[in-house]
C-alpha atoms as a PDB file:
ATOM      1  CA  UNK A   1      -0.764  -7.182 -11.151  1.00  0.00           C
ATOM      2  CA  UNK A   2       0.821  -3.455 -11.511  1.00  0.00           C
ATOM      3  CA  UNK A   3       2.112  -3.445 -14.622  1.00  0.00           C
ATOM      4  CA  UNK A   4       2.539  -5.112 -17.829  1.00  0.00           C
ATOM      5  CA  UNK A   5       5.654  -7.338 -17.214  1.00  0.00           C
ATOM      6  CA  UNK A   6       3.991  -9.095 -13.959  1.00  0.00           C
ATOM      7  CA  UNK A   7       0.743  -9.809 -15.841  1.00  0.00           C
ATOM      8  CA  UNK A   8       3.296 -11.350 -18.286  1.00  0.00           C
ATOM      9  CA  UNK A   9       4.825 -13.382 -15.965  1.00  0.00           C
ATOM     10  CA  UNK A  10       1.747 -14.757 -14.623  1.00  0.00           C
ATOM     11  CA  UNK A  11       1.114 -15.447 -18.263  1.00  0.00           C
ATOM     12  CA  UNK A  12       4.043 -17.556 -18.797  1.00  0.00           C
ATOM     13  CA  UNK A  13       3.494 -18.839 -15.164  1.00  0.00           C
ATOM     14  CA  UNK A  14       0.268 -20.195 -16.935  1.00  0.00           C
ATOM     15  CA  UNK A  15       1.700 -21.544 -19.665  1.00  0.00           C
ATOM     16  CA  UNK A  16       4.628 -23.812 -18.260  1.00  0.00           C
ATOM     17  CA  UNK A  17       1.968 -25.241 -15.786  1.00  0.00           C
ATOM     18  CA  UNK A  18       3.526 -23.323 -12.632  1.00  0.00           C
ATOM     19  CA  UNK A  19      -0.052 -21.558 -12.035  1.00  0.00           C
ATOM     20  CA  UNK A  20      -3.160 -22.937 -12.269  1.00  0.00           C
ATOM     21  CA  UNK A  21      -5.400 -20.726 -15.050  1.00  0.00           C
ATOM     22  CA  UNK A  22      -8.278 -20.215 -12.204  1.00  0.00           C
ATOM     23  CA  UNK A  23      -5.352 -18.913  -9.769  1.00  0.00           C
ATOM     24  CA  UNK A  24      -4.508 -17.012 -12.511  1.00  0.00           C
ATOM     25  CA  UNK A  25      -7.731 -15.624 -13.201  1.00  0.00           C
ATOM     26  CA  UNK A  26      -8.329 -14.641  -9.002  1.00  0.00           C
ATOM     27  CA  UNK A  27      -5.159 -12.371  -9.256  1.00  0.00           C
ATOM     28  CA  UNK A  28      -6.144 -10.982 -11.728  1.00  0.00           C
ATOM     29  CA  UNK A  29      -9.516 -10.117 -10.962  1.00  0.00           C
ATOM     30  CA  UNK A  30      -8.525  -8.909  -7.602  1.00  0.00           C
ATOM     31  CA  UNK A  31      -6.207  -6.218  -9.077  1.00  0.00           C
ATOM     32  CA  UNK A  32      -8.187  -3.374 -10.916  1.00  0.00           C
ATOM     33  CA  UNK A  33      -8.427  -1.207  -7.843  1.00  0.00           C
ATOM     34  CA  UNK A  34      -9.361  -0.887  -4.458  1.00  0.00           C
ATOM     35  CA  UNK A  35     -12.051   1.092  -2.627  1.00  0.00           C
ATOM     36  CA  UNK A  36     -11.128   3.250   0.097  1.00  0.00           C
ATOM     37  CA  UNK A  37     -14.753   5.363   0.448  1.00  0.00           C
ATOM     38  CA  UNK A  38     -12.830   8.994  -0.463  1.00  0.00           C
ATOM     39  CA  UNK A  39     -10.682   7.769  -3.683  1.00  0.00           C
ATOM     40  CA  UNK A  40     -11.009   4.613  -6.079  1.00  0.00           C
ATOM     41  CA  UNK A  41      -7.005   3.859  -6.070  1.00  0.00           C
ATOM     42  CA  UNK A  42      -6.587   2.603  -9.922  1.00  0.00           C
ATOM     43  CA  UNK A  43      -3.779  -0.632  -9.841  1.00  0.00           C
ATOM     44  CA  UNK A  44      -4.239  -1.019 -13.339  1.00  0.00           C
ATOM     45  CA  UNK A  45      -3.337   2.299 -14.838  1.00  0.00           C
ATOM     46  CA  UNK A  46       0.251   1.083 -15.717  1.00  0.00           C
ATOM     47  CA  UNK A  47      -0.853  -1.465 -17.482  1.00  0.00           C
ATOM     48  CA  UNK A  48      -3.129   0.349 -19.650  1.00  0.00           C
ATOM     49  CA  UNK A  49      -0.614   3.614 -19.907  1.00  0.00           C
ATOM     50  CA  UNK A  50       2.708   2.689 -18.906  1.00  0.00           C
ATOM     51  CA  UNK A  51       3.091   4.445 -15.380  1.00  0.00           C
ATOM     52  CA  UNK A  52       1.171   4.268 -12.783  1.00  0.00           C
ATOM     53  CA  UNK A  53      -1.625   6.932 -10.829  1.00  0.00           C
ATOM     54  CA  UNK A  54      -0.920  10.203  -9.747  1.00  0.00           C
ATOM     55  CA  UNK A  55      -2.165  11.914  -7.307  1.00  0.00           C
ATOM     56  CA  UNK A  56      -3.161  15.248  -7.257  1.00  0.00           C
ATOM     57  CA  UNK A  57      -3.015  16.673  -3.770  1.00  0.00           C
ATOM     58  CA  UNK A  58      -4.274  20.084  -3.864  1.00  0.00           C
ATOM     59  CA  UNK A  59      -8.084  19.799  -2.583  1.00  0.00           C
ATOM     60  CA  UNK A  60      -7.155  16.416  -0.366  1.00  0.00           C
ATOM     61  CA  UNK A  61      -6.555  16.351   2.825  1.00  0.00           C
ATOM     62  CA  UNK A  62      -2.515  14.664   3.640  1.00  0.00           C
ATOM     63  CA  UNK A  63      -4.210  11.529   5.342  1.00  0.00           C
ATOM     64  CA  UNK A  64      -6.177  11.098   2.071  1.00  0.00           C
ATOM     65  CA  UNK A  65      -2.621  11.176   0.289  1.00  0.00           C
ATOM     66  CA  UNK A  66      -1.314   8.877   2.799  1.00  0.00           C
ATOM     67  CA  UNK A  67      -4.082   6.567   2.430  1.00  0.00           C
ATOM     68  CA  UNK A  68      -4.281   6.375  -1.438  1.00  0.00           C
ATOM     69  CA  UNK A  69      -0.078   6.756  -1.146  1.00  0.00           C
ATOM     70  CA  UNK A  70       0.016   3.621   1.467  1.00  0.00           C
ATOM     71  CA  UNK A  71      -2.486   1.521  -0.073  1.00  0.00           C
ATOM     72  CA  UNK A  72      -0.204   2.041  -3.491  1.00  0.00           C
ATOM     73  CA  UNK A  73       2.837   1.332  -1.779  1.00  0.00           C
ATOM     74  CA  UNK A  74       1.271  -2.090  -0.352  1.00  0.00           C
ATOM     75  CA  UNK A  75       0.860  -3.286  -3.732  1.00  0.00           C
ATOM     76  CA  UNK A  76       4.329  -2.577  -4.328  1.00  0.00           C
ATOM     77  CA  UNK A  77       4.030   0.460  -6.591  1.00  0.00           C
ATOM     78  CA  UNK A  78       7.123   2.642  -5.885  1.00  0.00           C
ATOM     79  CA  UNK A  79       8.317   6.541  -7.141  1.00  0.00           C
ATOM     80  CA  UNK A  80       4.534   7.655  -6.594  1.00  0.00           C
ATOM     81  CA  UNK A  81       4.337  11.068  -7.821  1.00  0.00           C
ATOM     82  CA  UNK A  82       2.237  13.831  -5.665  1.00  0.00           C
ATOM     83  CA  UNK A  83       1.339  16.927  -7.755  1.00  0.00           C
ATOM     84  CA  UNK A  84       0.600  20.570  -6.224  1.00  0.00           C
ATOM     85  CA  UNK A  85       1.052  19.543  -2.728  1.00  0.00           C
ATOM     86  CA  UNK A  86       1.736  22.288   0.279  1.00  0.00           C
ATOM     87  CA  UNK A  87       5.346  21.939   2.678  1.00  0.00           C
ATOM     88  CA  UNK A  88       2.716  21.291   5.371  1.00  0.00           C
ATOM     89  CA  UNK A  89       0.858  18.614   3.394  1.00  0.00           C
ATOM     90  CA  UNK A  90       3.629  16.408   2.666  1.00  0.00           C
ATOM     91  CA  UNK A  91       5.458  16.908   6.159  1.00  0.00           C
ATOM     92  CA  UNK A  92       2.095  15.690   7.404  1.00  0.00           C
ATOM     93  CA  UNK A  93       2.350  12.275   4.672  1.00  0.00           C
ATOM     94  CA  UNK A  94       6.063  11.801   5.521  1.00  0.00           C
ATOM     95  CA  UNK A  95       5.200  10.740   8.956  1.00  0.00           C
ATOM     96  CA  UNK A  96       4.015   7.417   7.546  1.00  0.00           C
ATOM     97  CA  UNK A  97       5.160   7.110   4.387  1.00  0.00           C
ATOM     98  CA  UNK A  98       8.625   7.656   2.775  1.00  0.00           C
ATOM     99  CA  UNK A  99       8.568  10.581   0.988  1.00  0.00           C
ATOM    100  CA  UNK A 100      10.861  13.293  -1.186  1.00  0.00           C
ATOM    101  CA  UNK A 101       9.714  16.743  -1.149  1.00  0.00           C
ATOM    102  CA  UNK A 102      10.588  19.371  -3.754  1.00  0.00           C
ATOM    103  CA  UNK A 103       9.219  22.641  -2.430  1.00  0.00           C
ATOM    104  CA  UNK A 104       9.922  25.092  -6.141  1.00  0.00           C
ATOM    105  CA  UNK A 105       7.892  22.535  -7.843  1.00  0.00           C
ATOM    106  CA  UNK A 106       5.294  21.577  -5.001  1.00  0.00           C
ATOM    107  CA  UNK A 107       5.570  17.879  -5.985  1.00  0.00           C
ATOM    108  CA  UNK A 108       6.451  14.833  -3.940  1.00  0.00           C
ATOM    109  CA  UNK A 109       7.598  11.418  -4.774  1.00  0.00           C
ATOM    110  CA  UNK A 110       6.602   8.657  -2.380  1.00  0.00           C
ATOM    111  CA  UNK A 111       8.243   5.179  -1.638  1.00  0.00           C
ATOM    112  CA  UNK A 112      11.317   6.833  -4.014  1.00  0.00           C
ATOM    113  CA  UNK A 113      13.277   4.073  -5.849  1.00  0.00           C
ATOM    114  CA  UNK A 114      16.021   3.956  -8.287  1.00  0.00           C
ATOM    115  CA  UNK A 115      15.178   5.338 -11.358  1.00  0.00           C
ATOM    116  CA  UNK A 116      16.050   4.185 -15.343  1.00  0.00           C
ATOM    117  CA  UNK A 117      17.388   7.140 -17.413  1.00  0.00           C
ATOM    118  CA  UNK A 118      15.885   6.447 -20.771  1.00  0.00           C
ATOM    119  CA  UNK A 119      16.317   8.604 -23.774  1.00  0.00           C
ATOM    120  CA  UNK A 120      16.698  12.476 -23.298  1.00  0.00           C
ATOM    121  CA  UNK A 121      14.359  15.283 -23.167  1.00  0.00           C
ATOM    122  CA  UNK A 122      15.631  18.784 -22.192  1.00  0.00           C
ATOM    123  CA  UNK A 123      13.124  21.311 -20.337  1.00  0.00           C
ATOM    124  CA  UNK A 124      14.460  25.094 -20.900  1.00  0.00           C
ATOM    125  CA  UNK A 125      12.793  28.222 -19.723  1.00  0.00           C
ATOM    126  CA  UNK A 126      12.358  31.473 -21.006  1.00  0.00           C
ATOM    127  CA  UNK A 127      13.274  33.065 -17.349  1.00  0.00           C
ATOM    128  CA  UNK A 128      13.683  31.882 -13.651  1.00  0.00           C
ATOM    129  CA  UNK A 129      10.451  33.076 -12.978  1.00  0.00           C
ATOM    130  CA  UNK A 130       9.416  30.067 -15.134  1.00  0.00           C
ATOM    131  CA  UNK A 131      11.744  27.325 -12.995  1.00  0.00           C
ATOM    132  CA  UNK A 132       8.732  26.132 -10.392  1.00  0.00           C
ATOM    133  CA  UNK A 133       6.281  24.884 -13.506  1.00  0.00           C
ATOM    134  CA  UNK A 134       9.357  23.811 -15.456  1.00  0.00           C
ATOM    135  CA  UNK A 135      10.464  22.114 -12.318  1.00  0.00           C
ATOM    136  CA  UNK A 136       6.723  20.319 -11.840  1.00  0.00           C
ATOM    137  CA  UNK A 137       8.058  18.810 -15.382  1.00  0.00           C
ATOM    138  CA  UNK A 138      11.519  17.712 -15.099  1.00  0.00           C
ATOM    139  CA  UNK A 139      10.768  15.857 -12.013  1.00  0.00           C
ATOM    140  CA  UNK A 140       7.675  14.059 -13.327  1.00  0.00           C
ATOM    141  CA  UNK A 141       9.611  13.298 -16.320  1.00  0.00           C
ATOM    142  CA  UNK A 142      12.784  11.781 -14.208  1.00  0.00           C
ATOM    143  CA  UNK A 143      10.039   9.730 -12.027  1.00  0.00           C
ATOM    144  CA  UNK A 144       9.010   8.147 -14.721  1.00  0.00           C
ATOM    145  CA  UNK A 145      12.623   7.253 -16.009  1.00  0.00           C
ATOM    146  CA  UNK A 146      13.677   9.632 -18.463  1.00  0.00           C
ATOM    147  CA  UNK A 147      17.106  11.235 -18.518  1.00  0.00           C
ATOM    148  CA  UNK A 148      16.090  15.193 -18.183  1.00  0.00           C
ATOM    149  CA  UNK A 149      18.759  18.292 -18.966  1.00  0.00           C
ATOM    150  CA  UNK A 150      17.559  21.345 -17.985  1.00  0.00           C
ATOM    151  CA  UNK A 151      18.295  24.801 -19.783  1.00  0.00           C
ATOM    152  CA  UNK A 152      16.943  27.846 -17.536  1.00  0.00           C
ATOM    153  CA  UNK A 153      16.707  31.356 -18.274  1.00  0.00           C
ATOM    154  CA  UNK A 154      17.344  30.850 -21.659  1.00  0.00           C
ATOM    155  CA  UNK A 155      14.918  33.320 -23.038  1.00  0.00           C
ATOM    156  CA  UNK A 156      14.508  35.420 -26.408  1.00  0.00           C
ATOM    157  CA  UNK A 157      15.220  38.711 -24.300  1.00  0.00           C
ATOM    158  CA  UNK A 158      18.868  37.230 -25.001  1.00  0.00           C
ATOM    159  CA  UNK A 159      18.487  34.798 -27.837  1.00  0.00           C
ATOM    160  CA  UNK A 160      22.427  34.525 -27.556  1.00  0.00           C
ATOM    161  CA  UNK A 161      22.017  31.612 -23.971  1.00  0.00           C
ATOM    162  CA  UNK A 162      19.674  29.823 -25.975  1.00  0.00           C
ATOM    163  CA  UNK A 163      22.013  29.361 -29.139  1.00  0.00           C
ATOM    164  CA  UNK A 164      25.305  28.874 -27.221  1.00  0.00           C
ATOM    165  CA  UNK A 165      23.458  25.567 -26.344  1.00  0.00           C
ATOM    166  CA  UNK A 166      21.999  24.020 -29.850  1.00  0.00           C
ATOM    167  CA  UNK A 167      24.091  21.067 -29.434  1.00  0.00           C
ATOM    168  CA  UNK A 168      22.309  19.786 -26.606  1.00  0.00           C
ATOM    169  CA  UNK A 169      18.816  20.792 -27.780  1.00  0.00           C
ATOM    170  CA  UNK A 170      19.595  18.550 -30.890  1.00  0.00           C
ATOM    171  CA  UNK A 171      20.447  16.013 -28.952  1.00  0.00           C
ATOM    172  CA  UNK A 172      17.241  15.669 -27.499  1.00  0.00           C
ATOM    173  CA  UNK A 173      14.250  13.211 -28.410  1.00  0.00           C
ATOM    174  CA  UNK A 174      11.408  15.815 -26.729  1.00  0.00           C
ATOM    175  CA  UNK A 175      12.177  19.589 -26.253  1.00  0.00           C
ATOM    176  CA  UNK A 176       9.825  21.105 -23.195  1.00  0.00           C
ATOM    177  CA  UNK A 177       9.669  24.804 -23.611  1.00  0.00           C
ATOM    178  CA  UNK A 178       8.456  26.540 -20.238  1.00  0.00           C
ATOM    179  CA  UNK A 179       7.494  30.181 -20.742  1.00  0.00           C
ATOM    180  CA  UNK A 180       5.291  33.198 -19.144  1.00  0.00           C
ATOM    181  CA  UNK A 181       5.476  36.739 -20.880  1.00  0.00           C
ATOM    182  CA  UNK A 182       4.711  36.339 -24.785  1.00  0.00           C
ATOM    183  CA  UNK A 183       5.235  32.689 -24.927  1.00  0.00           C
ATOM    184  CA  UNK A 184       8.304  33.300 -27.867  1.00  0.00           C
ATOM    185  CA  UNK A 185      10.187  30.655 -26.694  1.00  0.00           C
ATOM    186  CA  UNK A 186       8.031  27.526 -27.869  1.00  0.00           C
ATOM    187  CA  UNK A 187       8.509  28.831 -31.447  1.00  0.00           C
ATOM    188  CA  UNK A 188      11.948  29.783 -31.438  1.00  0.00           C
ATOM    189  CA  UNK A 189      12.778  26.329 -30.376  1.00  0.00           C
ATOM    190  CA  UNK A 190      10.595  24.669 -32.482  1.00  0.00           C
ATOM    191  CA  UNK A 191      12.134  26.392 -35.504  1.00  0.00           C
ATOM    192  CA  UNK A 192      15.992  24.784 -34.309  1.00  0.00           C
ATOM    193  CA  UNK A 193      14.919  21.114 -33.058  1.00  0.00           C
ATOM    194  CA  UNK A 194      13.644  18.229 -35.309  1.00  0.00           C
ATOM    195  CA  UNK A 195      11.784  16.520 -32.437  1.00  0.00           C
ATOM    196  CA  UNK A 196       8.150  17.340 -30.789  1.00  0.00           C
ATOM    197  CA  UNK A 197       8.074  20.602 -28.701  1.00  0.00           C
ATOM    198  CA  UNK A 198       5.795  20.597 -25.821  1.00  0.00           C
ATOM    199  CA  UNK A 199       4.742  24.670 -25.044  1.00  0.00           C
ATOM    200  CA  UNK A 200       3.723  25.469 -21.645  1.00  0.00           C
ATOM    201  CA  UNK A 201       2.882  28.753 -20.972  1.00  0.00           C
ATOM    202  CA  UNK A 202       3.208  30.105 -17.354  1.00  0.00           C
ATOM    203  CA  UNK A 203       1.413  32.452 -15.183  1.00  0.00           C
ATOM    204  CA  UNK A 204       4.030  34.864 -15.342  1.00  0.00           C
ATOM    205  CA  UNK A 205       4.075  38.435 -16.669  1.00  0.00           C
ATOM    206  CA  UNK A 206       2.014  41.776 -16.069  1.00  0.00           C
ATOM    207  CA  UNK A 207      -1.595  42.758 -16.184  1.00  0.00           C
ATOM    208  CA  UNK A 208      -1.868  42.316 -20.108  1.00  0.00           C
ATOM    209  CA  UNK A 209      -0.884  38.786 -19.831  1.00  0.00           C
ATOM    210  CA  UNK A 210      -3.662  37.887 -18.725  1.00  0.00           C
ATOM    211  CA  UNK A 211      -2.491  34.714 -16.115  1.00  0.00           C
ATOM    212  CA  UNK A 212      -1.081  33.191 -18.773  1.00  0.00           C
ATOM    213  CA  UNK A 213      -3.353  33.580 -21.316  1.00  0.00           C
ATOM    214  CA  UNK A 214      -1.627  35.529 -23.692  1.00  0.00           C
ATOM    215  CA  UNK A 215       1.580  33.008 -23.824  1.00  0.00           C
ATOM    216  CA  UNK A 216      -1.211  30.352 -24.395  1.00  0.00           C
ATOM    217  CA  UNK A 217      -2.644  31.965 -27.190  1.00  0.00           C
ATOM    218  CA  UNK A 218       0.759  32.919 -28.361  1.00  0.00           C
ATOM    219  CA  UNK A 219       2.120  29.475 -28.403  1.00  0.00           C
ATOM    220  CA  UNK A 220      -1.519  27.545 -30.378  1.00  0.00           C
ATOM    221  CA  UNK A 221      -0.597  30.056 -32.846  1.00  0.00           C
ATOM    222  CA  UNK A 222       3.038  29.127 -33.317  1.00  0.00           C
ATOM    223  CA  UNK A 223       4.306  29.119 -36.875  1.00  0.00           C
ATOM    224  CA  UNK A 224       6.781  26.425 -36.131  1.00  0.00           C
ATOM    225  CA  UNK A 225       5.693  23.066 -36.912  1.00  0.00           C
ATOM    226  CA  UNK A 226       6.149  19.889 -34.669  1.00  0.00           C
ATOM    227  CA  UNK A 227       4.772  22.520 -31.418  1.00  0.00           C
ATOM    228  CA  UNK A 228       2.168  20.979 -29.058  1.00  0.00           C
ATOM    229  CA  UNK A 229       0.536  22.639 -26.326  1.00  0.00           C
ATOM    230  CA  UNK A 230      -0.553  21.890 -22.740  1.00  0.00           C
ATOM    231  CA  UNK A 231      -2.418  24.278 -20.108  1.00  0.00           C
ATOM    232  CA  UNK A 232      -1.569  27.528 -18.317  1.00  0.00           C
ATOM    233  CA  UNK A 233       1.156  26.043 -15.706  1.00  0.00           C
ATOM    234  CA  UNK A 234       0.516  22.815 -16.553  1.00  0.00           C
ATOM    235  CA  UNK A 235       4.464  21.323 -16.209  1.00  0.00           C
ATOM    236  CA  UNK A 236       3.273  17.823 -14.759  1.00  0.00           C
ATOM    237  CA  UNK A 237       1.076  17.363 -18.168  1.00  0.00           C
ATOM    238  CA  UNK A 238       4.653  18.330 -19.827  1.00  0.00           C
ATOM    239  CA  UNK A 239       6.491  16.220 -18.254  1.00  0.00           C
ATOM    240  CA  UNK A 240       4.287  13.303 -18.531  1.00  0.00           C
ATOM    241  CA  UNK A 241       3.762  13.476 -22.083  1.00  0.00           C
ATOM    242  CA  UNK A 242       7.172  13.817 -22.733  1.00  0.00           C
ATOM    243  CA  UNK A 243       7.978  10.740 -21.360  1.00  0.00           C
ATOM    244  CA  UNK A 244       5.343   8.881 -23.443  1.00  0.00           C
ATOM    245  CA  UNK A 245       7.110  10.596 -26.628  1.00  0.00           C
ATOM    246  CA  UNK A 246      10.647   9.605 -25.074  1.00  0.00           C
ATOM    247  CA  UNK A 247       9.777   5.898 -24.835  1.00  0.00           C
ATOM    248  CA  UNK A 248       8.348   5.361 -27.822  1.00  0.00           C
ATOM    249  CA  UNK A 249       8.085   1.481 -28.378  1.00  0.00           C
ATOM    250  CA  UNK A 250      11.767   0.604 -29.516  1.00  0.00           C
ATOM    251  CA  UNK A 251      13.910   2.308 -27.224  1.00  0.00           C
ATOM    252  CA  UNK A 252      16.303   0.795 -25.260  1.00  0.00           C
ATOM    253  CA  UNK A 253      17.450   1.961 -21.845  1.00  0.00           C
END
């Protein structure tokens, strides 16, 4: 039981007389998660939030991911996304598990299916310096079914790219605004869209920027309204919470 619409199914299984309520029951109980000594693999998490785990490689070793990705894939989970993972690591998982690699973004989706395009939410960047952690975003976002348009090097250094395409930015149900430097971006969009704007400041820019920090600090003190904020380089926390704003309860694919 993976997610919400097989638990229903068992449900209804139940309730036509199809099932027996203590076969019922079993499954169910059997399906929280499994135990494999390094990692606690959660089959329950789409249930409770609507996608399922994902794993964050940096720290494991690839036949950790493999294991946790395998063990996921048995229980028929599919589009398993793999955050901040190396070339080497996922060349290493693709030997036993089917994988896509996206090197600018270091993320890789295992046991890739077909994908719904729900709703829209565009990503745009102050620079291309910004593209890897705005990349890290759009892909989570598409793995979890969202349609994604993506507006690069759009910057306030030349306000002029980011105006020439308003239509599309009010066309959008979530705006994620990637950007390193001073972090102007976030607020420049937020005063043009009437939907949430997710800020995610980068890494990028010289000594006084502090890693990030100052585009962080830049963007909590935004004076648009309807701007949220998510960590230094954070673009799979972007992406994910844009998708949970895209598919709001009520929206039809």
């Amino acid at each position: 039981m993976d997610n919400k619409q097989e638990i229903l199914r068992l449900l209804r299984s139940v309730a036509d007389g199809t099932t027996a309520p203590e076969d019922a029951l079993l499954e169910l109980k059997e399906s929280p998660f499994e135990d494999l000594g390094y990692a606690k693999v959660d089959f329950h998490r789409s249930v409770r939030q609507g996608a399922a785990e994902v794993i964050y490689g940096a720290g494991k070793t690839p036949e950790q991911i493999a294991g946790i990705v395998s063990t996921m894939g048995e229980r028929g989970c599919r589009n398993i996304l793999i955050t901040r993972v190396s070339q080497e690591a996922a060349d290493r998982v693709a030997e036993s598990v089917p994988l896509e690699y996206h090197p600018l973004a270091k993320l890789a989706v295992a046991f890739p299916a077909e994908r719904k395009q729900r709703g829209n939410i565009v990503v745009a960047t102050g620079g291309t310096s910004d593209m890897p952690v705005a990349e890290e975003a759009a892909l989570t976002a598409e793995a979890m079914g969202n349609r994604v348009t993506r507006l690069y090097d759009v910057g306030v250094a030349g306000l002029h790219r980011l105006l020439s395409n308003l239509d599309v930015l009010m066309r959008a149900r979530c705006v994620i605004a990637v950007a390193g430097m001073e972090g102007a971006l976030a607020s420049v969009v937020g005063g043009l869209v009437d939907c949430p704007v997710i800020a995610v400041p980068t890494s990028v820019g010289y000594g006084a920027s502090f890693g990030g920090l100052s585009a962080l600090l830049s963007m909590l003190n935004s004076c648009a309204s309807g701007c949220s904020v998510v960590n230094i380089d954070n673009g799979f926390g972007a992406g994910y919470l844009a998708s949970r704003i895209n598919q709001m309860e009520g929206l039809e694919d």
